[in-house]
Protein backbone atom coordinates (compact mmCIF):
# COMPACT_ATOMS: atom_id res chain seq x y z
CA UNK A 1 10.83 -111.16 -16.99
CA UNK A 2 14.40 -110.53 -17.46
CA UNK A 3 14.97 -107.08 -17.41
CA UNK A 4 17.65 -104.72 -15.49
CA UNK A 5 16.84 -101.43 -17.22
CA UNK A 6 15.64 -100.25 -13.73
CA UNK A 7 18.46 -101.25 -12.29
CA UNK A 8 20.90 -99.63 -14.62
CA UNK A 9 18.67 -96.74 -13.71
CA UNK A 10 19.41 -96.89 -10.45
CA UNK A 11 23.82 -97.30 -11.26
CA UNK A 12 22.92 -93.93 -13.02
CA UNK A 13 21.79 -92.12 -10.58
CA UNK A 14 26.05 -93.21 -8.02
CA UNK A 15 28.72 -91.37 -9.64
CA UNK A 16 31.06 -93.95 -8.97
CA UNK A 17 28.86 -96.87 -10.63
CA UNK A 18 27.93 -94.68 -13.60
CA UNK A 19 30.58 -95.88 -15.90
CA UNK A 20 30.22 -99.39 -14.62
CA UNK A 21 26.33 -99.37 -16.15
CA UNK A 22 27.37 -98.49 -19.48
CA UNK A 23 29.22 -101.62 -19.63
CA UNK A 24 27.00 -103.90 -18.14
CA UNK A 25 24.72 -104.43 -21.01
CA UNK A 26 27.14 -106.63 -22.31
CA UNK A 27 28.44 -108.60 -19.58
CA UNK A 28 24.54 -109.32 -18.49
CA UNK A 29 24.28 -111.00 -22.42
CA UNK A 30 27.14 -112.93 -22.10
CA UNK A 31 26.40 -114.40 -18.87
CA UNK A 32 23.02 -115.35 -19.89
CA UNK A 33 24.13 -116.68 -23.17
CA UNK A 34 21.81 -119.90 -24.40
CA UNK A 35 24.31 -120.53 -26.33
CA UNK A 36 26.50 -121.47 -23.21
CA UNK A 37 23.77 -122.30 -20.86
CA UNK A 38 21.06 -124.88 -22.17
CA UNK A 39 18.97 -124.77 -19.43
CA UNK A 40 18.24 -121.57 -19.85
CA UNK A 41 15.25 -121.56 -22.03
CA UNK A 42 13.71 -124.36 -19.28
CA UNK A 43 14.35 -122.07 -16.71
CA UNK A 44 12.65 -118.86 -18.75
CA UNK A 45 9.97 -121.18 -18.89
CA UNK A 46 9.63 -121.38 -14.98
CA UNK A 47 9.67 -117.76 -15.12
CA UNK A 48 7.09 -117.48 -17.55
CA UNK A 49 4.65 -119.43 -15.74
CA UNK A 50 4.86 -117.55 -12.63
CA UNK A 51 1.42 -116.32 -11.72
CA UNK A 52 0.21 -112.68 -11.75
CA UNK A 53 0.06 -112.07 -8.28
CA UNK A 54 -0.12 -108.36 -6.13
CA UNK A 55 1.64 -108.23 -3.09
CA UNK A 56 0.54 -105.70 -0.65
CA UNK A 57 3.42 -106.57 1.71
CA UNK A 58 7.04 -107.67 1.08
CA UNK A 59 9.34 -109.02 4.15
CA UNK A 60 13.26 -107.80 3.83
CA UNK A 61 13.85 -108.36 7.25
CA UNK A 62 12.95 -111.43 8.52
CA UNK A 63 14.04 -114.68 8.75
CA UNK A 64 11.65 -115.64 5.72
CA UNK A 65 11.73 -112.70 2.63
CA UNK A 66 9.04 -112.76 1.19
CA UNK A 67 5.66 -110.92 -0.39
CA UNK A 68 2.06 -111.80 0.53
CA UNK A 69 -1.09 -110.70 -0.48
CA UNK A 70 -4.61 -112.17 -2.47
CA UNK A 71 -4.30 -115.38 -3.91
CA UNK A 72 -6.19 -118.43 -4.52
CA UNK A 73 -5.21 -122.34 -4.15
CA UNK A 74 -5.21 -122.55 -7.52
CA UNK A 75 -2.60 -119.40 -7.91
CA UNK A 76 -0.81 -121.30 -5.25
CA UNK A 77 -0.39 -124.26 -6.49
CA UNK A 78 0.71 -122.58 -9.90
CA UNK A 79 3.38 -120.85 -8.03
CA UNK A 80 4.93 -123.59 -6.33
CA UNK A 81 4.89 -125.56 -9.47
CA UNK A 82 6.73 -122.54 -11.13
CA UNK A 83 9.22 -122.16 -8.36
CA UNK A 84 9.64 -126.18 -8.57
CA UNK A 85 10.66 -125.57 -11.87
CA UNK A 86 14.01 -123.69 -10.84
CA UNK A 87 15.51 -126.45 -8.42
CA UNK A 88 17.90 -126.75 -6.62
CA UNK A 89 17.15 -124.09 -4.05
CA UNK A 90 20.51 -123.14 -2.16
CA UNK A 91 19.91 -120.40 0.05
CA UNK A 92 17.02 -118.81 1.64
CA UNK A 93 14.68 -119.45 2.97
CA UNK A 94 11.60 -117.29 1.45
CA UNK A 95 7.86 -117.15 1.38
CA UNK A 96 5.76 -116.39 -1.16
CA UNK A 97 2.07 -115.82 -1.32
CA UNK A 98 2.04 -118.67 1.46
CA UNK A 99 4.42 -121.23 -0.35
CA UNK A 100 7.30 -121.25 1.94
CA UNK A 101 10.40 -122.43 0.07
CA UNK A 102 12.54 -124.41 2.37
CA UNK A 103 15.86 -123.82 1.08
CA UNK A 104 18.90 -126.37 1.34
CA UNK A 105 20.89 -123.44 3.97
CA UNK A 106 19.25 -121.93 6.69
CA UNK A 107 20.94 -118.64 5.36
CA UNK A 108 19.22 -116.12 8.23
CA UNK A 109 21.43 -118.15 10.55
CA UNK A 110 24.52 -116.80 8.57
CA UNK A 111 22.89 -113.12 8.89
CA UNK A 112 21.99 -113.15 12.72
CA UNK A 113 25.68 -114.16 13.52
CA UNK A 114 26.77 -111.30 11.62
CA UNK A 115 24.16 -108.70 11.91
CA UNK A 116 24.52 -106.61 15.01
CA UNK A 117 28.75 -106.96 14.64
CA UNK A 118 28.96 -105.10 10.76
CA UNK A 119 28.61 -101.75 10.55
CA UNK A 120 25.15 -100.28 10.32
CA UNK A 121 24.00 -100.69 6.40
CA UNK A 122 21.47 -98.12 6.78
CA UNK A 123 22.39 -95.88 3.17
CA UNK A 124 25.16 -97.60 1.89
CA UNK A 125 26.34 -99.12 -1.26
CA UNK A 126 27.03 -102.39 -1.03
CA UNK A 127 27.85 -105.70 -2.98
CA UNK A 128 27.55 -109.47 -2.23
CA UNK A 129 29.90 -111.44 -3.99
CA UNK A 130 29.29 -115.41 -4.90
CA UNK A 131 25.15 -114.34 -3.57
CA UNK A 132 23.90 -117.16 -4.88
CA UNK A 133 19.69 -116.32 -5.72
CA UNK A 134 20.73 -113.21 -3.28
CA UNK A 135 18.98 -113.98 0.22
CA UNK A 136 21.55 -111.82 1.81
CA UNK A 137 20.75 -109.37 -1.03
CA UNK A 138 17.61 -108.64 0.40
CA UNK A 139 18.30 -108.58 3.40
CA UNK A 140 20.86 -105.83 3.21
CA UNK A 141 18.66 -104.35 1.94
CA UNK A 142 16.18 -104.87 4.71
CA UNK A 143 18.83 -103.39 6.83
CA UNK A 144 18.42 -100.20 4.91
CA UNK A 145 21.28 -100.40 2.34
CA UNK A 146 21.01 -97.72 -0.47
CA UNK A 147 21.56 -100.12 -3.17
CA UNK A 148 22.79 -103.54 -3.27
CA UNK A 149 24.80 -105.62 -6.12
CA UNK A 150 24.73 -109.21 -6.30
CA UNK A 151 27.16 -110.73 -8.32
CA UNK A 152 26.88 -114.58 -9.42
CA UNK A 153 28.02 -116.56 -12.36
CA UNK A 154 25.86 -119.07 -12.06
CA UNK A 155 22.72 -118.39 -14.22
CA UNK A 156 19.86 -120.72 -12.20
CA UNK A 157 20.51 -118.43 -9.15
CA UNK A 158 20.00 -115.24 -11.25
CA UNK A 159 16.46 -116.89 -13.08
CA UNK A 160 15.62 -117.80 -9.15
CA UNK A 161 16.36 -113.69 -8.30
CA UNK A 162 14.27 -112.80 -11.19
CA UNK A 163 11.32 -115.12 -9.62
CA UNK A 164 11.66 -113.46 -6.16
CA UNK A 165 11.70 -109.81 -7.76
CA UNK A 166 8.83 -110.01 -9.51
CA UNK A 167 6.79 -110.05 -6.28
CA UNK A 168 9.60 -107.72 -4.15
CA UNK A 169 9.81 -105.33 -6.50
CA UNK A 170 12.60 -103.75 -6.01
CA UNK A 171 14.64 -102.04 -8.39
CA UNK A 172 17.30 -101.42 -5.52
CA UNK A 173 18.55 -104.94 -5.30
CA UNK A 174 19.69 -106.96 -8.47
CA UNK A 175 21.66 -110.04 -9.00
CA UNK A 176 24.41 -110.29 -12.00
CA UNK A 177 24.94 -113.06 -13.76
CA UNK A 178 29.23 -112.66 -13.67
CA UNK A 179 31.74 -113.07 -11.13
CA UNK A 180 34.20 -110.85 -9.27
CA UNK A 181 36.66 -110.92 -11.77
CA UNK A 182 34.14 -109.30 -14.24
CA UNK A 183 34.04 -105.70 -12.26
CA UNK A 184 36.11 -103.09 -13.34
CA UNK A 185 39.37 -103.06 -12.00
CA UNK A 186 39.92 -100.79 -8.58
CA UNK A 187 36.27 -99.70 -9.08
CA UNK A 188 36.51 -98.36 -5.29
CA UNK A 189 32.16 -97.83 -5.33
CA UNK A 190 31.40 -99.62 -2.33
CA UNK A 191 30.98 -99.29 1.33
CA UNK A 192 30.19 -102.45 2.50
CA UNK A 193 31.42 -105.46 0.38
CA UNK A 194 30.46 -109.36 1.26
CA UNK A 195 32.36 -112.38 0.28
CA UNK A 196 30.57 -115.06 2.06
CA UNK A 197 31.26 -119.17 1.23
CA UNK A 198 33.94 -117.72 -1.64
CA UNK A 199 37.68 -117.71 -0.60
CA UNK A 200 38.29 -121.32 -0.46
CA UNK A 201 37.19 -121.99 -3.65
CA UNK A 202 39.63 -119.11 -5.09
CA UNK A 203 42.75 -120.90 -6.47
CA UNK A 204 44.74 -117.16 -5.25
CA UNK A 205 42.97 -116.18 -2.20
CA UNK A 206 45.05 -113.13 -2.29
CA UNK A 207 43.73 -112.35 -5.66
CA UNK A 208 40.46 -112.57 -4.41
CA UNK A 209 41.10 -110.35 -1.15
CA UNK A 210 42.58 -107.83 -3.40
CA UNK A 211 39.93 -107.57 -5.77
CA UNK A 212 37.67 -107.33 -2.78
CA UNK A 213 39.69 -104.51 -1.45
CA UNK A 214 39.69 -103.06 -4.67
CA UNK A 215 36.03 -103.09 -4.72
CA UNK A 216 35.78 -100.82 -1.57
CA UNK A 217 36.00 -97.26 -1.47
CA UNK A 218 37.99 -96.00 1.04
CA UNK A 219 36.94 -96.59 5.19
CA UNK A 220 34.71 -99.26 3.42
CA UNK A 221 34.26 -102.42 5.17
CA UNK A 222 34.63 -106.36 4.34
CA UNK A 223 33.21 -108.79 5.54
CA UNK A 224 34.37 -112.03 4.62
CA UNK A 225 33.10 -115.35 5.52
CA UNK A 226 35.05 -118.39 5.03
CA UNK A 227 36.14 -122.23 5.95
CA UNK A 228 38.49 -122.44 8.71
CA UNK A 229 40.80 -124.92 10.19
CA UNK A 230 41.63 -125.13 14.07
CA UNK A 231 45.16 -124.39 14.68
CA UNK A 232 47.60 -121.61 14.95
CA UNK A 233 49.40 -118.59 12.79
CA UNK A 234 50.90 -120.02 9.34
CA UNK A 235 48.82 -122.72 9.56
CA UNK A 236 46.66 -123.97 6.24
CA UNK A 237 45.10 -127.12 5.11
CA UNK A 238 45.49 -127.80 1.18
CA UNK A 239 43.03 -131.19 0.53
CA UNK A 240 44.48 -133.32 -1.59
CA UNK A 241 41.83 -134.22 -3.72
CA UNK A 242 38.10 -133.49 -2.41
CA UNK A 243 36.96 -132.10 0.56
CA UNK A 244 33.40 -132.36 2.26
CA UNK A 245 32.73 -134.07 -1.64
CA UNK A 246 33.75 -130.40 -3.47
CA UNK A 247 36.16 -130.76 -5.72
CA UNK A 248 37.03 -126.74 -5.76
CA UNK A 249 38.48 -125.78 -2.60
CA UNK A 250 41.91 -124.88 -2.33
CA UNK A 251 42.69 -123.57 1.17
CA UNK A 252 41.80 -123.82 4.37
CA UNK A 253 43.12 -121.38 6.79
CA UNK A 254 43.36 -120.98 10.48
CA UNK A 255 41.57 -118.44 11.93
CA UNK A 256 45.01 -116.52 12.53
CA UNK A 257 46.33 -117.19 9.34
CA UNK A 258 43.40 -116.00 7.59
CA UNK A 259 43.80 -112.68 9.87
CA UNK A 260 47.47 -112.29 8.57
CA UNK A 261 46.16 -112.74 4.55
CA UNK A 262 43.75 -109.90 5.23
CA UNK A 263 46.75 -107.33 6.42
CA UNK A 264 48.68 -108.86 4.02
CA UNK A 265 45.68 -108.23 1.09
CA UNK A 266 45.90 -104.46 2.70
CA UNK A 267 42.96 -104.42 4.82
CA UNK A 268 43.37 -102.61 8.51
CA UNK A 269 42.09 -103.67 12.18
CA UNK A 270 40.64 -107.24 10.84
CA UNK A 271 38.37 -108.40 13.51
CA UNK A 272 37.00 -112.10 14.03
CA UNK A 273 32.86 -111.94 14.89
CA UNK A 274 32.32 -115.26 14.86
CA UNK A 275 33.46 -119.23 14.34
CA UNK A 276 30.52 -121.74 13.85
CA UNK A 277 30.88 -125.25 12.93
CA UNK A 278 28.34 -126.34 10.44
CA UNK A 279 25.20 -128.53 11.53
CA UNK A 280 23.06 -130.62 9.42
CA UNK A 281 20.49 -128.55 10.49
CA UNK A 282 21.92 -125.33 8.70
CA UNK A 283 22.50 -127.44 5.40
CA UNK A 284 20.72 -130.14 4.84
CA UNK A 285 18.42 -132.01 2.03
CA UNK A 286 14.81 -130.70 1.69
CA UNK A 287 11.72 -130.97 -0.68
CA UNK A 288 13.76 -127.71 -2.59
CA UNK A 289 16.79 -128.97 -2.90
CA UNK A 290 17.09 -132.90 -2.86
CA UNK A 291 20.19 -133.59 -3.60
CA UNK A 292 22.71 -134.87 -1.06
CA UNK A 293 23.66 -132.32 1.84
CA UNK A 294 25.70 -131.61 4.14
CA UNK A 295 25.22 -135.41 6.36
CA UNK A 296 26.04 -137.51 3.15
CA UNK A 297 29.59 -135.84 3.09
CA UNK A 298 30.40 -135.76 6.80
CA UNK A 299 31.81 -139.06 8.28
CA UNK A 300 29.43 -140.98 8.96
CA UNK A 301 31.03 -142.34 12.08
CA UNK A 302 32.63 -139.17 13.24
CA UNK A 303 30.76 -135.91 12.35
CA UNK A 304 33.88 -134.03 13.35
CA UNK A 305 35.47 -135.07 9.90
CA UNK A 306 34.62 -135.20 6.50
CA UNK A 307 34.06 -138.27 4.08
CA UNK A 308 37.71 -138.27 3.17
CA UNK A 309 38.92 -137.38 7.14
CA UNK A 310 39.95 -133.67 6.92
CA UNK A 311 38.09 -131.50 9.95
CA UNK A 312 34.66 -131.19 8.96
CA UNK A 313 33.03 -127.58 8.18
CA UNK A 314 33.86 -125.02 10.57
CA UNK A 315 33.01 -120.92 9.12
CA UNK A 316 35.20 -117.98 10.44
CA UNK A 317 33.66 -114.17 10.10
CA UNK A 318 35.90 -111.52 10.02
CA UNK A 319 35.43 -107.64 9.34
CA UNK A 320 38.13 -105.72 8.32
CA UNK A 321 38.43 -101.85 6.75
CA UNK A 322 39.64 -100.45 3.49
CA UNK A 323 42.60 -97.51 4.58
């Protein structure tokens, strides 16, 4: 079930990924070590017990990916049992052989703001960083992207990619279990890289908008998708201990201090698409993720703030270029 040979196939065949691939053996062991990760073998399990199912049609690009074809309620049930067995769901949402996974983010919501304001994907190389079980993964490559690199450290999400390709089927589109520090440095492959839900929980954001620059060939684009603050240039919020309940995020820019980073980083004509503040209907609790959500750390008083008072969730898009 877990296997990437094809993929590493697929690196073979781009110049500038080929070296990449010969090292990637190794990384893939280490972040899938059992020996670090003791879920793992319960999650290999879920995989296992996935059934056999054909697909004669897979969805890319739609708000549900997915694969359909033949099955029984019995096959059904089996599925969704499987699929159970990989909680929590994150991002999505998908559909598979009629079991429609109802992820905790309404993830296409993220795509349609962004869609029609990138630049066309239609052949390019692209990576995803922080992809999570790599919704946006597919559907880049939906949108036509030649091949597209997901890279998470955090093993559940690469068992729950591993689940969705063995219907999809597609040797085009992988997830990694490593981060961004793990590519090699000033690899330059890319054309399109995404950072989406990432920068504030860099400790350096500058370190990460280098290395994303770094992972762009040149005329490549970013697109980067991030908390924001309302307020002016200069301006940055630093929570003092947690904020919306995560513990990890470090800074909170304002839209036009976040555009002065990027030119800073080295990126050219950065460009805000879009600023949405986060509803409870685009995160939120379900039967695949139950856990608490987005409404048990908002205010509950004033759904403007946070638990602890700071601003509550607003997302900034911008797209910038690689000189």
């Amino acid at each position: 079930m877990i296997d990437y040979q094809a993929f590493l196939n697929r690196l073979d065949e781009i110049p500038e990924l080929t070296s990449w691939s010969q090292t990637l053996a190794a990384q893939i062991a280490a972040g899938l070590s059992e020996d670090r990760y003791g879920d793992l073998p319960r999650w290999k399990d879920a995989l296992a017990a996935l059934p056999n199912l054909s697909p004669e049609t897979t969805t890319l690009d739609r708000s549900r990916v997915g694969a359909d074809g033949p099955s029984n309620e019995e096959q059904r049930q089996q599925l969704h049992n499987a699929l159970k067995g990989l909680h929590p769901w994150r991002k999505g949402p998908y559909d598979l052989f009629g079991v429609h996974i109802d992820t905790e983010w309404r993830s296409d919501w993220k795509w349609d703001r962004l869609k029609d304001a990138i630049a066309p994907l239609a052949g390019r190389n692209v990576l995803d960083v922080g992809c999570g079980s790599g919704y946006h993964c597919w559907r880049m490559r939906g949108a036509g992207a030649n091949l597209v690199v997901g890279i998470d450290p955090t093993p559940l999400f690469v068992m729950q990619y591993f689940a969705l390709q063995k219907y999809l089927c597609d040797n085009s589109v992988a997830v990694l279990p490593m981060g961004i520090e793990h590519l090699p440095e000033k690899l330059q492959a890319f054309d399109t890289t995404f950072s989406m839900g990432i920068l504030y929980h860099r400790r350096s954001p500058f370190d990460h908008l280098i290395a994303l620059r770094d992972s762009l060939r040149r005329g490549g684009q970013l697109v980067l998708e991030t908390l924001v603050i309302e307020g002016g240039p200069g301006q940055v919020l630093v929570p003092e201990d947690r904020y919306s309940k995560m513990g990890n995020v470090w800074f909170i820019p304002t839209t036009d201090t976040l555009e002065a980073w990027l030119k800073k980083a080295g990126f050219k004509s950065p460009q805000l698409i879009d600023v949405s503040q986060t509803t409870c209907e685009e995160q939120r609790s379900t039967e695949w993720m139950t856990f608490h959500s987005l409404a048990e750390f908002l205010n509950p008083e004033d759904s403007n703030q946070t638990i602890e008072g700071y601003p509550a969730p607003r997302r900034a898009t911008f797209i910038a270029e690689k000189p």
